[in-house]
Protein backbone atom coordinates (compact mmCIF):
# COMPACT_ATOMS: atom_id res chain seq x y z
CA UNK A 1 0.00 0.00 0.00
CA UNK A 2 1.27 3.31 -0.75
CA UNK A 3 1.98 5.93 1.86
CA UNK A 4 -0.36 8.26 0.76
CA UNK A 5 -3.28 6.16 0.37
CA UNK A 6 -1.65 4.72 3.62
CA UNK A 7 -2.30 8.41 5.41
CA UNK A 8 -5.72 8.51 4.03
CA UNK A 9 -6.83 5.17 5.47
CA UNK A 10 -5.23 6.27 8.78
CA UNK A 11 -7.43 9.87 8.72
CA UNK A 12 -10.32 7.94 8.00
CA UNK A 13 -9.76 4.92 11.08
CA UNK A 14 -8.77 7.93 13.50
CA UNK A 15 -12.24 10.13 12.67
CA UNK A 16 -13.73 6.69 13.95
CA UNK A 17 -15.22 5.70 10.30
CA UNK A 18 -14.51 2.29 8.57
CA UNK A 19 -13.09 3.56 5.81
CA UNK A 20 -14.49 1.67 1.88
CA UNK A 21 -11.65 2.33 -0.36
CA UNK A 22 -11.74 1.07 -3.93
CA UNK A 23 -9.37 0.54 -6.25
CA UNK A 24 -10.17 1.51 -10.09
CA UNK A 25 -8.18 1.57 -13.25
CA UNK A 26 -8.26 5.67 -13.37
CA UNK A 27 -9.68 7.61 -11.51
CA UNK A 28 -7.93 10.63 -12.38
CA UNK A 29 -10.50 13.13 -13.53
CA UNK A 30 -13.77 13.15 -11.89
CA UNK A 31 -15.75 11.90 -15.06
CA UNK A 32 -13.31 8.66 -14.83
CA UNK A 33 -14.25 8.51 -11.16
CA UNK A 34 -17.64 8.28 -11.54
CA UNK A 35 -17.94 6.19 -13.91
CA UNK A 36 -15.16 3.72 -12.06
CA UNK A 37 -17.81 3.95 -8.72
CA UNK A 38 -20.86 4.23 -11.05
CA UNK A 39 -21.82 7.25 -9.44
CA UNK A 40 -23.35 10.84 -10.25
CA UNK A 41 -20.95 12.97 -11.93
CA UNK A 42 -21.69 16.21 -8.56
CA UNK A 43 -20.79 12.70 -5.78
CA UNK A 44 -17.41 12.70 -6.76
CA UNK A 45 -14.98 15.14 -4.50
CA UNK A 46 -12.52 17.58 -6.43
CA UNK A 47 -10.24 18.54 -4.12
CA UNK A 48 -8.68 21.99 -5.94
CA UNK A 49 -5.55 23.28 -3.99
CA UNK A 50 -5.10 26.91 -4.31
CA UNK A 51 -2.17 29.59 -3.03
CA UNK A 52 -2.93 32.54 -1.16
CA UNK A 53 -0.99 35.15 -3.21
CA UNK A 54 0.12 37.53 -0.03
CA UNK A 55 0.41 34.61 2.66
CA UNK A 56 1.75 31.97 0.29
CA UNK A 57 -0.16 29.23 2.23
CA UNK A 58 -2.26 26.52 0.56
CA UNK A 59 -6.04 26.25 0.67
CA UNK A 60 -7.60 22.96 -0.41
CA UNK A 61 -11.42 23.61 -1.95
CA UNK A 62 -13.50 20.38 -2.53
CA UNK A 63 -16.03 20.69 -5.10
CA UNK A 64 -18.55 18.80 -6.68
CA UNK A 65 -17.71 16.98 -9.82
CA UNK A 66 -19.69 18.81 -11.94
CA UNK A 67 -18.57 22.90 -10.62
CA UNK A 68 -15.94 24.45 -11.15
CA UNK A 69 -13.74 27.10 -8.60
CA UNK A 70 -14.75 30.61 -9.66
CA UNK A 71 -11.59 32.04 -8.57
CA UNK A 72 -13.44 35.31 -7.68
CA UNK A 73 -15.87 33.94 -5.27
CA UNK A 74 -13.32 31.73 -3.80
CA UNK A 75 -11.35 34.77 -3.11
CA UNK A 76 -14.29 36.39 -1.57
CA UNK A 77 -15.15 33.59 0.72
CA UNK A 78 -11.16 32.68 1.44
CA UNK A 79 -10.74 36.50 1.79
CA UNK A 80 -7.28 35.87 0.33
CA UNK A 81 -6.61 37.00 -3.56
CA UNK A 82 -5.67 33.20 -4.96
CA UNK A 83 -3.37 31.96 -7.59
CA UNK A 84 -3.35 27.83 -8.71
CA UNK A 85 -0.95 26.08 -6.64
CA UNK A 86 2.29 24.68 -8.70
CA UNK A 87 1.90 20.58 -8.35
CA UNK A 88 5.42 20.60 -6.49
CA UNK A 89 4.25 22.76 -3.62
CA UNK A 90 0.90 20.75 -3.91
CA UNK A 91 2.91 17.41 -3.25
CA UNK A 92 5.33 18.86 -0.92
CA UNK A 93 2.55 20.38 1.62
CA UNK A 94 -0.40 17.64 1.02
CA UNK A 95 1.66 14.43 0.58
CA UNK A 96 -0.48 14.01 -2.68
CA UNK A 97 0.46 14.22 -6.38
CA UNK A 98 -1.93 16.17 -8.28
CA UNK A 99 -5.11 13.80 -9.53
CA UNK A 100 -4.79 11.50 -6.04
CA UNK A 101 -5.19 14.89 -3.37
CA UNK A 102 -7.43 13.30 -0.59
CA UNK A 103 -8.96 15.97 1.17
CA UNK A 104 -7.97 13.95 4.36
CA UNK A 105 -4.83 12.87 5.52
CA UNK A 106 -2.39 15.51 4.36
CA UNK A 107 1.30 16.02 5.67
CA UNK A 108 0.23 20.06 6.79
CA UNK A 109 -3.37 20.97 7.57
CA UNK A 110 -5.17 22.83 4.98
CA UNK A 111 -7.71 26.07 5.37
CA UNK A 112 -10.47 23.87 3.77
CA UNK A 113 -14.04 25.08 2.03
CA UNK A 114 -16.32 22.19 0.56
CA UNK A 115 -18.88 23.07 -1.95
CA UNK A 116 -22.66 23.02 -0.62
CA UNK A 117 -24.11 21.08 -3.42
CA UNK A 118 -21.78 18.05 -2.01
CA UNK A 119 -24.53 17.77 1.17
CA UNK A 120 -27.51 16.97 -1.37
CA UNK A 121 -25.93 13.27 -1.57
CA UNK A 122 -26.04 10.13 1.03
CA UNK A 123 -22.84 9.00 0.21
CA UNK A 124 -20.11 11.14 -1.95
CA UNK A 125 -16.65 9.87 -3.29
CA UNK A 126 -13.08 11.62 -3.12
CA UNK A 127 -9.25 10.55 -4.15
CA UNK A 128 -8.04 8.25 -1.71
CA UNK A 129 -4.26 9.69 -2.39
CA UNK A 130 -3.61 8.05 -5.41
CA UNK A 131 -4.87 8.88 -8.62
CA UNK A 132 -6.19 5.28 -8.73
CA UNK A 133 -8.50 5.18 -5.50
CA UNK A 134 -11.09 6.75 -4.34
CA UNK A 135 -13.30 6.58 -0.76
CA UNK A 136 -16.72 6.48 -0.01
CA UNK A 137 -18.01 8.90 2.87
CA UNK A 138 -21.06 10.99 4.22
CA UNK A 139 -20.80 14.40 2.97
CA UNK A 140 -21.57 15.56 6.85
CA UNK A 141 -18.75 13.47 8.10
CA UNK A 142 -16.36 14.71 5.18
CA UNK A 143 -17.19 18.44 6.41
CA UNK A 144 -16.08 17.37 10.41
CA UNK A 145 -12.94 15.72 9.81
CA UNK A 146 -11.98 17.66 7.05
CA UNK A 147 -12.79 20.42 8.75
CA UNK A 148 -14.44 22.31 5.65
CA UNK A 149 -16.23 25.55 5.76
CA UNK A 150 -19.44 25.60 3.39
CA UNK A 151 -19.64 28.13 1.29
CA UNK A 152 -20.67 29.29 -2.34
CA UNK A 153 -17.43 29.13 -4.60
CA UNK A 154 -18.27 26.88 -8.03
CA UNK A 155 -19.75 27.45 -10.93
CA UNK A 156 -21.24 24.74 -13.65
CA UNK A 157 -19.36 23.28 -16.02
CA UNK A 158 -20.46 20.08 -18.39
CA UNK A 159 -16.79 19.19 -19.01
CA UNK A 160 -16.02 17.84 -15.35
CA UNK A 161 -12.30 17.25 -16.38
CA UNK A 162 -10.83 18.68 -13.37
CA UNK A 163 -9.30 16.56 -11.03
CA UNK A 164 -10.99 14.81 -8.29
C-alpha cells in the first residue's frame, strides 16, 4: 500500500469511520471517477488546492464533480486574492500528487471550504491519495474531519475534467 493512500486510510480509522476504499483503473478526472464507482458525476470530490498570493499558504477547496472554482468567489469567501498552486508545492505540503489529493490525511493541515451542493448526496466519493483510488463517505462526516467551511465558490461546467 502506498503511503499516501496509507495516510488517508489512517485519517479515516482515526475520525472513527470504517473507511471503503476502492481501487479503479483511473480515476484521475472526476468523469473517470464516476464512472469507475458508477456514481453521479456532482458525488465525486474535487479537491482543488489553491495559493494565497500575499500569505503563500495553501487552501484545499472540494467541489462537486460537476462545478468548477470561480476564482473570484473563492477569493471572496477565502478572503485571500488566490493563484493555482504549482503541483510541487501541492505534493510537498499535502503528501499528494496532483489527480490522487485526498482531502484527508495531508502532511500540513489545509484552510479547507467544501462546496454546498456536495450535502444533497447520502454518500459522496473523493481521491483516496492516489490517482487510482477513491473513498466512499457521508458528505456531513467529510465536512467534520476535514474540517471544511461551506460556502458558495463553483460554478457549472459540463466538461467535469478537473481533477478529483
Amino acid at each position: 500500500m502506498s503511503k499516501s493512500l496509507s495516510r488517508v486510510r489512517t485519517a479515516l480509522q482515526s475520525a472513527g469511520l470504517t473507511p471503503d476504499i476502492r481501487e479503479t483503473d483511473n480515476a484521475r478526472t472526476a468523469v473517470d471517477a464516476a464512472r469507475a464507482v458508477e456514481c453521479a458525476l456532482d458525488q465525486i470530490v474535487k479537491s482543488i488546492v489553491f495559493q494565497s498570493e500575499s500569505r503563500g499558504r495553501l487552501l484545499l477547496f472540494l467541489t462537486a464533480g460537476g462545478n468548477l472554482v470561480d476564482l473570484e468567489q473563492a477569493a471572496s469567501l477565502s478572503g485571500e486574492t488566490l493563484v493555482r498552486a504549482d503541483a510541487g508545492q501541492v505534493r510537498e505540503i499535502t503528501g499528494f500528487a496532483i489527480g490522487g489529493v485526498a482531502p484527508v490525511g495531508h502532511l500540513s493541515p489545509l484552510r479547507t471550504f467544501m462546496d454546498p451542493r456536495l450535502m444533497d448526496f447520502d454518500l459522496v466519493w473523493a481521491a483516496a491519495g492516489t490517482p487510482q483510488h477513491v473513498f466512499g463517505i457521508e458528505p456531513g462526516a467529510l465536512r467534520l474531519i476535514a474540517n471544511a467551511t461551506l460556502g458558495a465558490f463553483t460554478r457549472n461546467s459540463d466538461a467535469g475534467q478537473e481533477r478529483p
